[in-house]
Protein backbone atom coordinates (compact mmCIF):
# COMPACT_ATOMS: atom_id res chain seq x y z
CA UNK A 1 -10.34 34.66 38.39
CA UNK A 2 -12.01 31.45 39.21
CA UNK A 3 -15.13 30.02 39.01
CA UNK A 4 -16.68 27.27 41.63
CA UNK A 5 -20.05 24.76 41.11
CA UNK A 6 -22.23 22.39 43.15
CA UNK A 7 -24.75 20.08 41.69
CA UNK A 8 -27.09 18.61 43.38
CA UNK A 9 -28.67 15.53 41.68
CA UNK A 10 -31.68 15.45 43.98
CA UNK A 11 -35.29 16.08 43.23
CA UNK A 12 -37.89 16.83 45.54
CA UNK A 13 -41.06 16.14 43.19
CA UNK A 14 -39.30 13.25 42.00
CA UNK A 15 -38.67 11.31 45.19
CA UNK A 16 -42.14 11.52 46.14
CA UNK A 17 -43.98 10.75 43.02
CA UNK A 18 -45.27 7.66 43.92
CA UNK A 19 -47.33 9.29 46.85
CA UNK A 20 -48.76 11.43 43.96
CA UNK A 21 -50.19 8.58 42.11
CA UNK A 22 -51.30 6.59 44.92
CA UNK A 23 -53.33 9.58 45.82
CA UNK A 24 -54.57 10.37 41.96
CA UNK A 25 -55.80 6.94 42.04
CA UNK A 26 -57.99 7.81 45.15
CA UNK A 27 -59.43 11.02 44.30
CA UNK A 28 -60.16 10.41 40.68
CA UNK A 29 -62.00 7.40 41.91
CA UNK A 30 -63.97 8.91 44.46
CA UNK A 31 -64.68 11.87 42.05
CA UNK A 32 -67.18 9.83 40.11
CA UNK A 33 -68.73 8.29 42.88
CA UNK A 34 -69.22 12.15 44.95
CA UNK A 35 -70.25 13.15 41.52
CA UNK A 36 -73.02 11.06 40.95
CA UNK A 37 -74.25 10.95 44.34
CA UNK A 38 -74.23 15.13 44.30
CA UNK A 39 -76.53 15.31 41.33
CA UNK A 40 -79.02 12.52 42.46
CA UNK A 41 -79.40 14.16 46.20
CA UNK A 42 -79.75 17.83 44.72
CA UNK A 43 -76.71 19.23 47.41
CA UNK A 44 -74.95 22.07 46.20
CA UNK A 45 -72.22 21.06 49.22
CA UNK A 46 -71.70 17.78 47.11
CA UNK A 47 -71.65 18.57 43.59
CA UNK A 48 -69.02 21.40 45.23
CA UNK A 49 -67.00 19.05 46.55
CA UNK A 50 -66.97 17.36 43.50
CA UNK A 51 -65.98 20.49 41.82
CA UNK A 52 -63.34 20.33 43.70
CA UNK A 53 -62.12 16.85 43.19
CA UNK A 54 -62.19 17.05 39.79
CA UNK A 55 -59.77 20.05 40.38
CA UNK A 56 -57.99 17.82 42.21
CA UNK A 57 -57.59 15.07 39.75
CA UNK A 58 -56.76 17.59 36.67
CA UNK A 59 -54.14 19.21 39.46
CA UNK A 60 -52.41 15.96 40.62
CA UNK A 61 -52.58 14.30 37.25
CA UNK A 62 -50.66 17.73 35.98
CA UNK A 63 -48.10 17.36 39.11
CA UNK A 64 -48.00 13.69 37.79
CA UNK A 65 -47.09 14.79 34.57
CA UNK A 66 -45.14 17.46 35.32
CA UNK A 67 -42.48 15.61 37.75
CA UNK A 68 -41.59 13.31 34.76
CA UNK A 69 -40.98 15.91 32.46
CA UNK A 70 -38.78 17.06 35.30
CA UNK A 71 -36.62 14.14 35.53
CA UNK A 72 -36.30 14.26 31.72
CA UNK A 73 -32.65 14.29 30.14
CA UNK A 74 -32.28 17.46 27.99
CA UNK A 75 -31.10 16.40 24.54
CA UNK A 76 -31.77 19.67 22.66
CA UNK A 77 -28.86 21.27 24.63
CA UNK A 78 -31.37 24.40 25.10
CA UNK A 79 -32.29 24.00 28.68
CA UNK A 80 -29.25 24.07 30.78
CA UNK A 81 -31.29 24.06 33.62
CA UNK A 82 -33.07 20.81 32.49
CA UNK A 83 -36.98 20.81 32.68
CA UNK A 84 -37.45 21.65 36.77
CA UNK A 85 -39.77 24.17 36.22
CA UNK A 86 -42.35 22.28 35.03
CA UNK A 87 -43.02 21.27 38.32
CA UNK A 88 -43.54 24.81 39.71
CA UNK A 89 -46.14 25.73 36.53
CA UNK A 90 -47.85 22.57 36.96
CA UNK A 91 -48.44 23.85 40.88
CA UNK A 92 -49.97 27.79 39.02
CA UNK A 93 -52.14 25.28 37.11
CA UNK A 94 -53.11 24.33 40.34
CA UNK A 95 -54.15 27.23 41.67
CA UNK A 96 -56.02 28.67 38.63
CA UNK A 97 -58.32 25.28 38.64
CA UNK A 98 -58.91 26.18 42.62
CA UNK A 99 -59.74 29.88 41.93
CA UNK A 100 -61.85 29.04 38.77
CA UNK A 101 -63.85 26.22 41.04
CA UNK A 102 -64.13 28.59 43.53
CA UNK A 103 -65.66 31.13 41.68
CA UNK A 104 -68.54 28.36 40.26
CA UNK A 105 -69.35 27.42 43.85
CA UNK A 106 -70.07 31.18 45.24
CA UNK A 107 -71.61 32.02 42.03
CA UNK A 108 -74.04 28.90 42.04
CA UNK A 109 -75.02 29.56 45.75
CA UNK A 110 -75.39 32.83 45.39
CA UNK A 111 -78.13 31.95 42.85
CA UNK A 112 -79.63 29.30 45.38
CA UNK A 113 -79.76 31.66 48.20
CA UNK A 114 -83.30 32.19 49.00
CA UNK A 115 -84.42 28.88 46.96
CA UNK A 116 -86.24 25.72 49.00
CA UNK A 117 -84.68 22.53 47.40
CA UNK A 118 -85.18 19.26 47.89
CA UNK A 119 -81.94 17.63 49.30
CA UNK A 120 -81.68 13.61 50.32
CA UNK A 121 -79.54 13.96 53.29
CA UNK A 122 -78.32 9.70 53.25
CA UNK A 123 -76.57 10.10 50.45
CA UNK A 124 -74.65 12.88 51.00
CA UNK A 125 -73.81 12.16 54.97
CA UNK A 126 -72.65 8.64 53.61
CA UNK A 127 -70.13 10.07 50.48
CA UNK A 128 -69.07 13.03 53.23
CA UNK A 129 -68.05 10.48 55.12
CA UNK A 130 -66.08 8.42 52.41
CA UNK A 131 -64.80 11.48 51.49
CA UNK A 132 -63.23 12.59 54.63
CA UNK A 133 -61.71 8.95 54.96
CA UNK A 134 -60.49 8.84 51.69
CA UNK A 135 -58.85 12.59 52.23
CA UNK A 136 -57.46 11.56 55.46
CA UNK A 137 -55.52 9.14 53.94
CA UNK A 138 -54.57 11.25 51.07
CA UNK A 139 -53.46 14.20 53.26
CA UNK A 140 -50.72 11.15 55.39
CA UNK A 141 -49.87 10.14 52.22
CA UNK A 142 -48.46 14.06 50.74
CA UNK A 143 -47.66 15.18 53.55
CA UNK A 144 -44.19 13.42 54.12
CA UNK A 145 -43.31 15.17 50.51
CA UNK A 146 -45.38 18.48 51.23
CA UNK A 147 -42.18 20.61 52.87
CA UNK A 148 -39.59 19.57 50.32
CA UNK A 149 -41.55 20.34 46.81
CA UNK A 150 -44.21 23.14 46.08
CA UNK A 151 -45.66 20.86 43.08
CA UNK A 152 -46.31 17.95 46.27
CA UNK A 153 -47.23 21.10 48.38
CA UNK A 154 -49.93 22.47 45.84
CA UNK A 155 -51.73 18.87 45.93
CA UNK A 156 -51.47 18.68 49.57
CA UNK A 157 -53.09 21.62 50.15
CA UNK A 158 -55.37 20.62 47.44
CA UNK A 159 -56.26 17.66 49.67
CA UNK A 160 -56.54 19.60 52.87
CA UNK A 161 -59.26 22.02 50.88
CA UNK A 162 -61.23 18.59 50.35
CA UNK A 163 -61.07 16.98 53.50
CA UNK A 164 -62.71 21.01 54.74
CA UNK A 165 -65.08 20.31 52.21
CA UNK A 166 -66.20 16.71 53.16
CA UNK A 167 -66.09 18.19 56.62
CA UNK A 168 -68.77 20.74 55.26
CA UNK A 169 -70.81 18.23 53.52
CA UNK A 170 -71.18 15.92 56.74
CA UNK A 171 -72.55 19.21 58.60
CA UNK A 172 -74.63 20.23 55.80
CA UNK A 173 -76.06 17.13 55.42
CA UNK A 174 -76.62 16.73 58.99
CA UNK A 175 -78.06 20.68 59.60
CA UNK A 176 -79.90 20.15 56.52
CA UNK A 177 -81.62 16.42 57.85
CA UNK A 178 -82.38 18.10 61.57
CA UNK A 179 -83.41 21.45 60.79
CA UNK A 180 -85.41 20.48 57.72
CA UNK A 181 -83.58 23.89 56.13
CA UNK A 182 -81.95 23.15 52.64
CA UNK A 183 -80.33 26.38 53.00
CA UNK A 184 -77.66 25.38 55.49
CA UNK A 185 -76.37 23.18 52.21
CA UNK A 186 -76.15 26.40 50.37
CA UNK A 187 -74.24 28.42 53.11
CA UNK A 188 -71.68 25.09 53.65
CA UNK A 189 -71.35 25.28 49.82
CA UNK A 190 -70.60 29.12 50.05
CA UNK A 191 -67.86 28.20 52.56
CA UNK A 192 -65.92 25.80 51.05
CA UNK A 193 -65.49 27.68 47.79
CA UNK A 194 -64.17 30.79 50.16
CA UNK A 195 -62.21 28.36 51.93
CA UNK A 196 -60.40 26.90 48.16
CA UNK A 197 -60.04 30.57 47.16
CA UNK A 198 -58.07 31.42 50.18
CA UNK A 199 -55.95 28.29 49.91
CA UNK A 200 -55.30 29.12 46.21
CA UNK A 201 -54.03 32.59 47.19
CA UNK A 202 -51.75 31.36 49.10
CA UNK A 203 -50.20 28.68 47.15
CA UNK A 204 -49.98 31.31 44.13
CA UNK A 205 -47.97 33.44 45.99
CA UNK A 206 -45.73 31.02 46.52
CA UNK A 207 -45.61 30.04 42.86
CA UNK A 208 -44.93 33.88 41.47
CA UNK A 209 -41.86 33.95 44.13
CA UNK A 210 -40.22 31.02 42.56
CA UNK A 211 -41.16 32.43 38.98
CA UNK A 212 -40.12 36.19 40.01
CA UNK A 213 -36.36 34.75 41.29
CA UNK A 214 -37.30 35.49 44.72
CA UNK A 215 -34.61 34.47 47.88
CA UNK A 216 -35.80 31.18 48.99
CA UNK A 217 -38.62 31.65 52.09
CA UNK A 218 -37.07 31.93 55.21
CA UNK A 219 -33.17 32.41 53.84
CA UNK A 220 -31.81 35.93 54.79
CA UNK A 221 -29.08 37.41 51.77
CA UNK A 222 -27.50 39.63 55.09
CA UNK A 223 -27.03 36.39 56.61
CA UNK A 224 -25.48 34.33 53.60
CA UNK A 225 -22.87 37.50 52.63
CA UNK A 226 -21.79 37.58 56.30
CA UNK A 227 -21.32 33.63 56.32
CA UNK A 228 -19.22 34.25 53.31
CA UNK A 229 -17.53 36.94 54.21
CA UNK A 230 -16.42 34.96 57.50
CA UNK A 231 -14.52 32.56 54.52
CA UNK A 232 -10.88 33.17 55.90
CA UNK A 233 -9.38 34.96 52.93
CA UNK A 234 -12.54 36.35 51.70
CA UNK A 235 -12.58 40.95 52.08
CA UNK A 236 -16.04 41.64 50.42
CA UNK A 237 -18.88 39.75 49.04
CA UNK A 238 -20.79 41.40 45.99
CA UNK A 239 -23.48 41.08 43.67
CA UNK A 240 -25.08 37.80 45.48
CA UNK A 241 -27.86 36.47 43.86
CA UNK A 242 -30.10 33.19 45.07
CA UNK A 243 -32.83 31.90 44.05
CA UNK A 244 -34.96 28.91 43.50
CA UNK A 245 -35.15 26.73 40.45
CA UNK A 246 -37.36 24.71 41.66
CA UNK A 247 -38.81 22.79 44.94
CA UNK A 248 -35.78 22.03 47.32
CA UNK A 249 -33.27 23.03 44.35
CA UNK A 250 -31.50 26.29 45.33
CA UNK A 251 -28.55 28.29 43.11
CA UNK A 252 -26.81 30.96 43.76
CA UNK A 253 -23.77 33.46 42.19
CA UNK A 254 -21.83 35.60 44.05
CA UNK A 255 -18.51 37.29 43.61
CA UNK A 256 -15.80 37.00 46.49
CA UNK A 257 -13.27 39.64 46.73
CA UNK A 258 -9.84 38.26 48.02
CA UNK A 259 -6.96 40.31 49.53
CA UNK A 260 -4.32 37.44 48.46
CA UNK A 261 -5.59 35.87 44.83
CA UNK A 262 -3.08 33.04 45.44
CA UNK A 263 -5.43 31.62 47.75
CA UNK A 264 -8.74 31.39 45.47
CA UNK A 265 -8.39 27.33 45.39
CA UNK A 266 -9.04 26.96 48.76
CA UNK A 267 -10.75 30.23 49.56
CA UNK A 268 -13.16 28.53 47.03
CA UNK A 269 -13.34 24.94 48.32
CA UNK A 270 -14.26 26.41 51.85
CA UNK A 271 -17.32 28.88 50.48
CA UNK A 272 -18.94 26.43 48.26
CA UNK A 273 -19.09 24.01 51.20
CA UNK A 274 -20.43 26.59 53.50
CA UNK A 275 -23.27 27.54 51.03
CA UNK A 276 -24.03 23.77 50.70
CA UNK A 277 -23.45 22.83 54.78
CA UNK A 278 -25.38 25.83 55.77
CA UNK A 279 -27.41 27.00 53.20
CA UNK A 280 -28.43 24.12 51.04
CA UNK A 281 -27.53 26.00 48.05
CA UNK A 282 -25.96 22.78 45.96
CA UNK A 283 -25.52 24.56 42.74
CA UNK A 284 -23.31 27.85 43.76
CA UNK A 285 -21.34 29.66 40.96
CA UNK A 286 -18.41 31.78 42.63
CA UNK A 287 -16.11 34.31 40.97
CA UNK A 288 -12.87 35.39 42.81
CA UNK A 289 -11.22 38.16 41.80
CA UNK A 290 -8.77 40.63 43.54
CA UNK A 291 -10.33 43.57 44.21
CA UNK A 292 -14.02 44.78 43.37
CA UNK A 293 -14.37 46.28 39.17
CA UNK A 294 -16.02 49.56 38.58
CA UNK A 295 -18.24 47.50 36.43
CA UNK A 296 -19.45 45.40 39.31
CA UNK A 297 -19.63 48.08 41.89
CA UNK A 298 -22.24 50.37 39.23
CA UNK A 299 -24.28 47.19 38.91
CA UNK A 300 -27.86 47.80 40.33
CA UNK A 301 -28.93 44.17 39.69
């Protein structure tokens, strides 16, 4: 028997944590301002929008949080796996504050559907517009960390919903200003909280595949038990398991049936750096053993 392990020291959330705070700085800042400007124009499409930031700020300020807990040693000598996770629950907190502002915003125009209402149109094409730019800038800013961690990913597309929704507000408040119709604000409203619920869907799915021990997105298992059964030495690869612990951090066990035990060193060596090489799986525990157990071969997990 043998057993083989790769650590990888890297973390995705981590790396890229400054690009969170630079962008929590942003949109909480901006929340106030689209805030105050929603409720003193009377546009649904703003006070939305604003909805929505403040989602955003809760969100990114619980990504913020949650990538230092992350990188925190474990002292208790419970966690063996440290405290990744955090990151992935801080991106389902995520998508409950988008589904929950979502719901307000189709709810509340709902209501307003039918209703004449006053709206000041300056106000809200000049904070749509500070919105967008202040989005746009957010959106370069996550999107370099976006493919490698989900909790990055979750504020990105946080982001992405808001610069949709500043898009909105600049139409609304332009439809609104030309057509003299306050209900185009109401039906841009409407949109933009279908548009967050969608987003949020997506995203959660995502979340409840890392939490259910999915395979990683786009990795095939057929594919990684024929790469390691092409390990020169290697007869049969059984009971594989990967998953993800978190963003960018992959694991894996496997066991590799040998026909010549004398060679599980190298036989070994050479699998653990194809599942790093090819895979990206740094943490990889491997069991060698001589010929497949009863015990093994009844497993259904």
């Amino acid at each position: 028997m043998g057993a083989g392990h790769g650590h990888g020291t890297g973390h995705a959330g981590g790396r890229h944590r400054w690009r969170l705070m630079v962008a929590f700085g942003l949109v909480a800042t901006f929340f106030v301002v689209e805030l105050v400007f929603g409720l003193i124009s009377g546009s649904l499409a703003l006070i939305s929008d604003a909805g929505h930031m403040a989602a955003d700020v809760v969100a990114l300020g619980a990504a913020l949080t949650a990538t230092k807990i992350a990188t925190r040693p474990d002292r208790s000598g419970r966690r063996s796996y440290g405290s990744y996770r955090a990151e992935i629950f801080a991106s389902g907190f995520t998508v409950l504050i988008m589904l929950g502002v979502s719901a307000y915003v189709v709810i509340e125009a709902i209501s307003r559907l039918g209703e004449d209402i006053e709206i000041q149109t300056g106000p809200v094409l000049v904070v749509g517009v500070v919105g967008l730019v202040i989005n746009v800038i957010s959106i370069v800013l996550l999107r370099g960390g976006s493919q490698e961690s989900l909790n990055v990913k979750g504020a990105y597309y946080e982001v992405i919903a808001d610069a949709a929704g500043s898009v909105g507000v600049i139409a609304a408040g332009i439809l609104v200003a030309t057509t003299g119709d306050s209900w185009w604000d109401t039906v841009v409203a409407l949109a933009i909280g279908v548009f967050v619920a969608v987003r949020a869907i997506v995203l959660g799915r995502e979340v409840l595949a890392v939490l259910g021990q999915h395979v990683p997105e786009g990795m095939q298992l057929d594919q990684v038990v024929a790469d390691l059964e092409s390990v020169p030495g290697v007869a049969d690869v059984h009971d594989l398991h990967v998953w993800t612990l978190t963003s960018g951090m992959y694991v894996a066990t496997a066991h590799l049936v040998v026909a010549d035990e004398a060679a599980s060193q190298s036989v070994l060596e050479e699998a653990r750096g194809l599942m790093r090489t090819k895979h990206r799986i740094e943490h990889a525990t491997l069991q060698v053993e001589a010929s497949a157990t009863k015990a093994c071969e009844e497993s259904t997990w």
